[in-house]
C-alpha atoms as a PDB file:
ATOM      1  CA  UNK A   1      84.865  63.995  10.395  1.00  0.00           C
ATOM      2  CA  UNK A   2      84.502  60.338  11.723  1.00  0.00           C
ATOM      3  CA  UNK A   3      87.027  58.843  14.276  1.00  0.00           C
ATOM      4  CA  UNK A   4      87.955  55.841  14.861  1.00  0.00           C
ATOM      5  CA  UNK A   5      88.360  53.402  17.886  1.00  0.00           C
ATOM      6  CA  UNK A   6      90.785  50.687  18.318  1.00  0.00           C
ATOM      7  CA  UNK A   7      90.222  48.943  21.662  1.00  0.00           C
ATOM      8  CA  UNK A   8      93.567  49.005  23.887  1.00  0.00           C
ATOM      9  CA  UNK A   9      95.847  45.818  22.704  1.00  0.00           C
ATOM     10  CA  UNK A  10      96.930  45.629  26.496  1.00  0.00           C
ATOM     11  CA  UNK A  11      93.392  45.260  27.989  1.00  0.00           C
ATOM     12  CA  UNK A  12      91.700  42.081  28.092  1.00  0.00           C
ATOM     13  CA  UNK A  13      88.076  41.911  27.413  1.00  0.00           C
ATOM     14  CA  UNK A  14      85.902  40.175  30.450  1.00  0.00           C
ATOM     15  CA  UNK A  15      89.987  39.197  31.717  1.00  0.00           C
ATOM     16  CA  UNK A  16      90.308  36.531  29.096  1.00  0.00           C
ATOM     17  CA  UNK A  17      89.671  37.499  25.881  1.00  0.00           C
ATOM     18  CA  UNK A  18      92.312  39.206  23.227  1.00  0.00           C
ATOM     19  CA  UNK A  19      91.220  41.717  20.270  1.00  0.00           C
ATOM     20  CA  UNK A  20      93.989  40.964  18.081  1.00  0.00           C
ATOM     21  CA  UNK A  21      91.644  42.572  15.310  1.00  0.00           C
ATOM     22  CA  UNK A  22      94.043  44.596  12.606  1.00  0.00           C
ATOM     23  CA  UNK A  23      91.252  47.500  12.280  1.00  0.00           C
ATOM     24  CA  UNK A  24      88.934  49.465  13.955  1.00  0.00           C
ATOM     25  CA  UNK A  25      85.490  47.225  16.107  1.00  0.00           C
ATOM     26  CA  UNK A  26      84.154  50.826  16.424  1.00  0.00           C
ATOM     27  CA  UNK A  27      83.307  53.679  14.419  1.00  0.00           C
ATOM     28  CA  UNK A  28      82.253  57.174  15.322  1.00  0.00           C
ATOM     29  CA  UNK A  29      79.887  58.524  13.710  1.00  0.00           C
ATOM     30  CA  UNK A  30      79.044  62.084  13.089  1.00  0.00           C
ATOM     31  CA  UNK A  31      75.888  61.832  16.196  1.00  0.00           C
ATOM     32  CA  UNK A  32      78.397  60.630  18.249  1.00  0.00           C
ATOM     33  CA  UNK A  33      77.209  57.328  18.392  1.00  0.00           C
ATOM     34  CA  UNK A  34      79.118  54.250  17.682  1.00  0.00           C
ATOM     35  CA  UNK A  35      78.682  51.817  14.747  1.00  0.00           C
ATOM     36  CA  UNK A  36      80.202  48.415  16.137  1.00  0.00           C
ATOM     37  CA  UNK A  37      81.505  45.571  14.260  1.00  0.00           C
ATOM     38  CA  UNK A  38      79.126  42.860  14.360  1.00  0.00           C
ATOM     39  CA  UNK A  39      81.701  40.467  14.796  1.00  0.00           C
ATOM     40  CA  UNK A  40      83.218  41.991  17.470  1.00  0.00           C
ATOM     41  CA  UNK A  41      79.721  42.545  19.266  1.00  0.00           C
ATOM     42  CA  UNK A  42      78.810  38.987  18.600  1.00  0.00           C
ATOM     43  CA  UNK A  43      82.409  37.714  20.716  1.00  0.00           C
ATOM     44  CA  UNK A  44      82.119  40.537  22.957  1.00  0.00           C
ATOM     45  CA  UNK A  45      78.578  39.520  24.305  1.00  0.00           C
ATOM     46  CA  UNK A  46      79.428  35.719  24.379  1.00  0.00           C
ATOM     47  CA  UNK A  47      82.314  36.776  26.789  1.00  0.00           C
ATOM     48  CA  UNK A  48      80.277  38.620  28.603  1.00  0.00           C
ATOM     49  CA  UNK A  49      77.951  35.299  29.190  1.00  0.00           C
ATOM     50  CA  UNK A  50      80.785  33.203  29.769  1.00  0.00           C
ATOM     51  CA  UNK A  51      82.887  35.618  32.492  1.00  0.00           C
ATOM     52  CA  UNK A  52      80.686  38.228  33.851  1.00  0.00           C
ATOM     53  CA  UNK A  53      79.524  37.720  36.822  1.00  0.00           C
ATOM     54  CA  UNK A  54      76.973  40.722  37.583  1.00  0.00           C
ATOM     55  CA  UNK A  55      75.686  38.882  33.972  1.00  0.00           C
ATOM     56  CA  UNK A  56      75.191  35.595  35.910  1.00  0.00           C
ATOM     57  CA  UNK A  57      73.509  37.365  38.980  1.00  0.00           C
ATOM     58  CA  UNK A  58      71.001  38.076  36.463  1.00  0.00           C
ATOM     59  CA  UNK A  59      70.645  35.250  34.195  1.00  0.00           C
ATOM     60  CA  UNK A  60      72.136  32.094  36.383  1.00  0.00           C
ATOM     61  CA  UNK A  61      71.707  29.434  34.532  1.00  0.00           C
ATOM     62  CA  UNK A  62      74.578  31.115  32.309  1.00  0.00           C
ATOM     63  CA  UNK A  63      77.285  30.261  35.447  1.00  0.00           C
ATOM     64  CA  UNK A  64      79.398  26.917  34.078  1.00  0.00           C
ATOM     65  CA  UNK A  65      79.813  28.075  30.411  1.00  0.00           C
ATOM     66  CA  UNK A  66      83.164  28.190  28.817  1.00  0.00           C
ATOM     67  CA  UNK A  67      84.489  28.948  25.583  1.00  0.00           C
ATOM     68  CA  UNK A  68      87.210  27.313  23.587  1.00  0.00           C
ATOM     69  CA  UNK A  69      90.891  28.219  23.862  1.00  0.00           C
ATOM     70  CA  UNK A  70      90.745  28.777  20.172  1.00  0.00           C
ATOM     71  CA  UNK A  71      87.551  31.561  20.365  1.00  0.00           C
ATOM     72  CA  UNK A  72      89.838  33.688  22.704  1.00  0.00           C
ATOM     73  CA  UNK A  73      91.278  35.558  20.120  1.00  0.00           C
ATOM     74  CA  UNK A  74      88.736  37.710  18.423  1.00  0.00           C
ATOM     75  CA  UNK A  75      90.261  37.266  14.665  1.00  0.00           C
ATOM     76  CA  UNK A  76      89.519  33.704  15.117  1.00  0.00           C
ATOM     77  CA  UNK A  77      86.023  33.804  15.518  1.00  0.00           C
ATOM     78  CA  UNK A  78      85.805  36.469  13.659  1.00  0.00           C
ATOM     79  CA  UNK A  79      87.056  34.492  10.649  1.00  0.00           C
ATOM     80  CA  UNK A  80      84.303  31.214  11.903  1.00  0.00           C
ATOM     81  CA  UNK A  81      81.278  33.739  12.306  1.00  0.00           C
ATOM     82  CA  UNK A  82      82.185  35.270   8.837  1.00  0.00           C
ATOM     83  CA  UNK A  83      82.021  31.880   7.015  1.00  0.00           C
ATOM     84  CA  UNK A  84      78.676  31.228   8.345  1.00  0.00           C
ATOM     85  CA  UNK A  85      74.783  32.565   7.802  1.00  0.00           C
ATOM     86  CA  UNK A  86      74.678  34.991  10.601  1.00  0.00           C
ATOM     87  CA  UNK A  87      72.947  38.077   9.552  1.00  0.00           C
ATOM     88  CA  UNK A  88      69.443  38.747  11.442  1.00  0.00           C
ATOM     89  CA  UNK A  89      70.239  35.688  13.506  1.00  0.00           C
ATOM     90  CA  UNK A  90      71.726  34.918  17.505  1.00  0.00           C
ATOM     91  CA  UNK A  91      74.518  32.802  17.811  1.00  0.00           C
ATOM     92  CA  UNK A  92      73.800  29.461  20.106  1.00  0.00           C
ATOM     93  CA  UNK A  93      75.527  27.129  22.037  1.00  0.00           C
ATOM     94  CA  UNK A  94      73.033  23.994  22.819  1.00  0.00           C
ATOM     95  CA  UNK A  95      70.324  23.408  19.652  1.00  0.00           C
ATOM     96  CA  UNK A  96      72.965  21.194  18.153  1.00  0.00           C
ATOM     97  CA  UNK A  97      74.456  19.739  21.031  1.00  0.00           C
ATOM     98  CA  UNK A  98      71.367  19.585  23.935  1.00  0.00           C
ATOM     99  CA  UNK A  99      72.897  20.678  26.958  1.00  0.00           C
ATOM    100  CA  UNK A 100      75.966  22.258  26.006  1.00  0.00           C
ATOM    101  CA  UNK A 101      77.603  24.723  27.911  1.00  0.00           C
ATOM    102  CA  UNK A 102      80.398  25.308  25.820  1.00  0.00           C
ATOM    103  CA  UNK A 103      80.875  27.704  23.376  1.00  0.00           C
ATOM    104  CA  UNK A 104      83.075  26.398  20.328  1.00  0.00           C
ATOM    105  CA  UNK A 105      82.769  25.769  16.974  1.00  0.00           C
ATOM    106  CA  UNK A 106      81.909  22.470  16.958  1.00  0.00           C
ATOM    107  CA  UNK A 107      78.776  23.187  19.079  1.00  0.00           C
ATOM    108  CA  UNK A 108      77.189  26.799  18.144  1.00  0.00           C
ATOM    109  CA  UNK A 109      75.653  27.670  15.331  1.00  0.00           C
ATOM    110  CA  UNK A 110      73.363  31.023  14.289  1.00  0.00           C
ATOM    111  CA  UNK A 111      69.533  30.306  14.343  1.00  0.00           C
ATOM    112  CA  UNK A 112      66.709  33.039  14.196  1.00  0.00           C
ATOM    113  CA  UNK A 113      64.656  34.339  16.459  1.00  0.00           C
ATOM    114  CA  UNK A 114      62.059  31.777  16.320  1.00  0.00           C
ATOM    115  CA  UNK A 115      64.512  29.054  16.593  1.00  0.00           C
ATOM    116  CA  UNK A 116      66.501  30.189  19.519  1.00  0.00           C
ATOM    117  CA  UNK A 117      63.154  30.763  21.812  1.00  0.00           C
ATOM    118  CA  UNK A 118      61.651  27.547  20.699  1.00  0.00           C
ATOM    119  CA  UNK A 119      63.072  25.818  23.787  1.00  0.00           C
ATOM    120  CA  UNK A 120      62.963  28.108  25.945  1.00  0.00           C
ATOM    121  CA  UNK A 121      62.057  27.306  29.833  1.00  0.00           C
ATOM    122  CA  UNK A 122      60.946  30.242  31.473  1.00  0.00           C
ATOM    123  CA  UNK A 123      60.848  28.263  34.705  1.00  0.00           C
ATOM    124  CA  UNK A 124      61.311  31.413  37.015  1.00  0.00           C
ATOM    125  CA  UNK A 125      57.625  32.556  35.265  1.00  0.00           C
ATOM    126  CA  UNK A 126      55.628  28.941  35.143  1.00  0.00           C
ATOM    127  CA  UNK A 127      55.175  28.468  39.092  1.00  0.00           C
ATOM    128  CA  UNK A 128      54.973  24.955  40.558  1.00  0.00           C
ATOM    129  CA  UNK A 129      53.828  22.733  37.758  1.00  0.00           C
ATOM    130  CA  UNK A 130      55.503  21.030  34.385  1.00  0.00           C
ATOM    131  CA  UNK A 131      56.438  23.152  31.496  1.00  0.00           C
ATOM    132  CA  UNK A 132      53.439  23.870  29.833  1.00  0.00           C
ATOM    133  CA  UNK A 133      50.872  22.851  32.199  1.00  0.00           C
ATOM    134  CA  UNK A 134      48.747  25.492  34.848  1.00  0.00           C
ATOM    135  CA  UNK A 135      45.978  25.188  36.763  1.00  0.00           C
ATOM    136  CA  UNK A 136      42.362  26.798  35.947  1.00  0.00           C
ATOM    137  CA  UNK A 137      40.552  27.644  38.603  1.00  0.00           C
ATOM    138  CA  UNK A 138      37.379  27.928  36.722  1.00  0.00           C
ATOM    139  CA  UNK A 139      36.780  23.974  36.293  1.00  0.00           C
ATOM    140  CA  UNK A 140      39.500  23.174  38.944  1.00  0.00           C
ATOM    141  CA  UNK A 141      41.526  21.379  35.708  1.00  0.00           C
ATOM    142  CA  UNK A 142      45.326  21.429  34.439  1.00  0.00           C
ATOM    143  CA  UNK A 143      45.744  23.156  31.282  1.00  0.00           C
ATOM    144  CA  UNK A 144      48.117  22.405  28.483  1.00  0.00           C
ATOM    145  CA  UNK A 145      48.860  24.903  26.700  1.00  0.00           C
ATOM    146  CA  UNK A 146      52.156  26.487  24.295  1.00  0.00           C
ATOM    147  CA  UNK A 147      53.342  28.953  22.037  1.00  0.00           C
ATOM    148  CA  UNK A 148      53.191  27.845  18.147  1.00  0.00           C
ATOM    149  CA  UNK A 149      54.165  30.840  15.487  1.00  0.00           C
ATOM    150  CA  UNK A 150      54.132  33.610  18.384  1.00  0.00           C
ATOM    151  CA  UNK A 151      50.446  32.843  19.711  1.00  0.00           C
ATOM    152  CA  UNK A 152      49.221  30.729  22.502  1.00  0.00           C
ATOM    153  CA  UNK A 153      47.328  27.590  21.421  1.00  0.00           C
ATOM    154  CA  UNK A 154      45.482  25.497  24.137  1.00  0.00           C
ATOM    155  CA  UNK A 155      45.811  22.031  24.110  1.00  0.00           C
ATOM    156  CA  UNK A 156      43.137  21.209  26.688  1.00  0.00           C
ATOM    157  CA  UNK A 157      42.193  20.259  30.373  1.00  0.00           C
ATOM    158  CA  UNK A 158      43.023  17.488  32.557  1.00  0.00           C
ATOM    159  CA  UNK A 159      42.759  15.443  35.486  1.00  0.00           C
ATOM    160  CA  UNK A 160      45.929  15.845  36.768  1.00  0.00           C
ATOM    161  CA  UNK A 161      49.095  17.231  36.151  1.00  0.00           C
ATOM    162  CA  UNK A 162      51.037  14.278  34.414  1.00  0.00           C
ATOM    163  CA  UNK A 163      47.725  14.044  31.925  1.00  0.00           C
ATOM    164  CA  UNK A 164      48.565  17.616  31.087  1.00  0.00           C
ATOM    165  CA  UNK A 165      52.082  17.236  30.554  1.00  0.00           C
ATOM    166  CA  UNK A 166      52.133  14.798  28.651  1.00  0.00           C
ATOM    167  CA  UNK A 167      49.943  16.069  26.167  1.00  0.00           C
ATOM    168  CA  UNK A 168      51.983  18.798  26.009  1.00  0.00           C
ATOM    169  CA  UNK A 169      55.385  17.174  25.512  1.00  0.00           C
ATOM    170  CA  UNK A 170      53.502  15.070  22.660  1.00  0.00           C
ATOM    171  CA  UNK A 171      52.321  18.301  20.870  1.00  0.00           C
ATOM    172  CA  UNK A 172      55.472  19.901  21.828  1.00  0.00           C
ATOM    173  CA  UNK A 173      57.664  17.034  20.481  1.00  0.00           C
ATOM    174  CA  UNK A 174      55.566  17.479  17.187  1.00  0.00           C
ATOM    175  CA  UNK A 175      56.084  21.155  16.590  1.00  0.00           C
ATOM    176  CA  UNK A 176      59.649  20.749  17.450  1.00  0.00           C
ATOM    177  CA  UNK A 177      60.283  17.958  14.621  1.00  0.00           C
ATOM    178  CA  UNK A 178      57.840  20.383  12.244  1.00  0.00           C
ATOM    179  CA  UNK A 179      59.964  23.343  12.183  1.00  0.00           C
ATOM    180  CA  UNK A 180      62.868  21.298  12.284  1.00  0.00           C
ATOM    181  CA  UNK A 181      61.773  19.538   9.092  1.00  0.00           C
ATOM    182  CA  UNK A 182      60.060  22.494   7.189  1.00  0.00           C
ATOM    183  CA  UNK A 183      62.079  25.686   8.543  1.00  0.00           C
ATOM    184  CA  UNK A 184      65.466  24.419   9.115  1.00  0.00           C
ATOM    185  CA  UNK A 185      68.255  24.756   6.494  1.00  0.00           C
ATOM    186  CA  UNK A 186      71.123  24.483   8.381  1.00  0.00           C
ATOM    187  CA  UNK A 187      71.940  20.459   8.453  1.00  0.00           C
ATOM    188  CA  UNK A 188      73.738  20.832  12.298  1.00  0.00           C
ATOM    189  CA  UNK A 189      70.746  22.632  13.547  1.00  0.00           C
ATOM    190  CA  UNK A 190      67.994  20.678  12.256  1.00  0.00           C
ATOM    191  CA  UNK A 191      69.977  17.764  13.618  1.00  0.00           C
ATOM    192  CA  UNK A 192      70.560  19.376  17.040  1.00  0.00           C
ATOM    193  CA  UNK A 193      66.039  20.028  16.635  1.00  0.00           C
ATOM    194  CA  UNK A 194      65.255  16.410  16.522  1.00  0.00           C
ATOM    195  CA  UNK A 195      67.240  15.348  18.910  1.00  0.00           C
ATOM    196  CA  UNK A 196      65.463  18.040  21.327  1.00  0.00           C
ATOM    197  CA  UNK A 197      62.105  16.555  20.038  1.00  0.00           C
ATOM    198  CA  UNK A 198      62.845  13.118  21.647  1.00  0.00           C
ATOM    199  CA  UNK A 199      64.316  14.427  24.517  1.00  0.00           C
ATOM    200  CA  UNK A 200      60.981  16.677  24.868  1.00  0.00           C
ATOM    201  CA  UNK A 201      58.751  13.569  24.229  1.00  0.00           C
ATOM    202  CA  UNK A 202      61.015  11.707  27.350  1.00  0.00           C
ATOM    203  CA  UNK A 203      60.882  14.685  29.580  1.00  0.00           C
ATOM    204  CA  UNK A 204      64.508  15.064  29.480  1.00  0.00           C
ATOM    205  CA  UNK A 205      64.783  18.384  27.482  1.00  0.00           C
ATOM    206  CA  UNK A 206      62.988  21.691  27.055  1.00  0.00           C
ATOM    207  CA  UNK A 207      65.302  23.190  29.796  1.00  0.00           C
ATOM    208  CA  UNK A 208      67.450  25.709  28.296  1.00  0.00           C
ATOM    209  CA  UNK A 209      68.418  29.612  27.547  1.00  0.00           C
ATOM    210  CA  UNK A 210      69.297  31.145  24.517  1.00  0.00           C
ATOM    211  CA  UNK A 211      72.372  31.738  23.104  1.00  0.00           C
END
């Protein structure tokens, strides 16, 4: 027989937030295994990016978020998340406002996969040079290269540095403003895209983690 969970009423999650939810986030299931409410998951995790610190010893660039007064009761973003297109997709906090820090529901929005990793930095992984750009020993030029649909597409070899980047904040720029264009439905985030894609062609963007 299943039994249910109701998470304590006294107990705040991460120290700030309040499950006011009127039913069970967690069901046990005959393996013994839990099957969570996605909404609850969903608030739980932002939390978790927002307050925990042994999260931001791990992903730093987390450390300065915040969340709205109004997201601190669960039921309340419960009832946002449930009026939007969430299912197979990650909630995010800065495609429609570049940037943002702040989770609310005036900034965040659901995107896919795809989406959410489009602007991705990576800086801890691309050593000394621009996004995009490395250096190839073989010819002793600066590559430009990124990811388009999941595969890596080279965009040639330069001079110097600068040369490379800037080819690939042009192509990058492009692709951005594509998908935007041609993949997006969601007015906010295809909004929140092309703003990225000038940003990318100045320089001034393509620094950012999901969610």
């Amino acid at each position: 027989m299943m039994t249910r969970k109701l998470q304590k009423k006294n107990k705040l999650v991460y120290g700030w937030g309040v499950n006011d939810a009127d039913y069970a986030v967690y069901t046990r299931l005959p393996n013994g295994l839990y099957d969570k409410c996605p909404y609850y998951s969903t608030w739980k995790k932002m939390l978790e990016r927002v307050f925990d610190t042994k999260y931001h010893a791990q992903f730093p660039t987390y450390i300065g978020t915040s969340v709205c007064d109004e997201w601190k009761y669960f039921m309340n973003f419960r009832a946002w998340m449930m009026a939007q297109d969430w299912r197979n997709k990650q909630l995010d906090k800065d495609i429609v406002v570049p940037g943002n820090k702040h989770y609310s529901p005036e900034t965040c929005a659901f995107v896919d996969g795809q989406i959410n990793s489009l602007l991705l930095d990576r800086a801890a992984g691309r050593g000394k040079y621009p996004i995009g750009v490395s250096y190839y020993k073989r010819n002793k030029k600066y590559q430009a290269s990124m990811k388009m649909n999941g595969k890596s597409r080279n965009l040639g070899y330069f001079d110097t540095p600068e040369e490379a980047s800037l080819v690939y904040r042009k192509e990058k720029s492009r692709y951005v403003r594509h998908i935007a264009l041609t993949r997006v439905d969601d007015p906010r985030v295809r909004a929140g895209l092309l703003k990225h894609a000038i940003l990318i062609m100045l320089g001034d963007s393509d620094r950012r983690e999901a969610a």
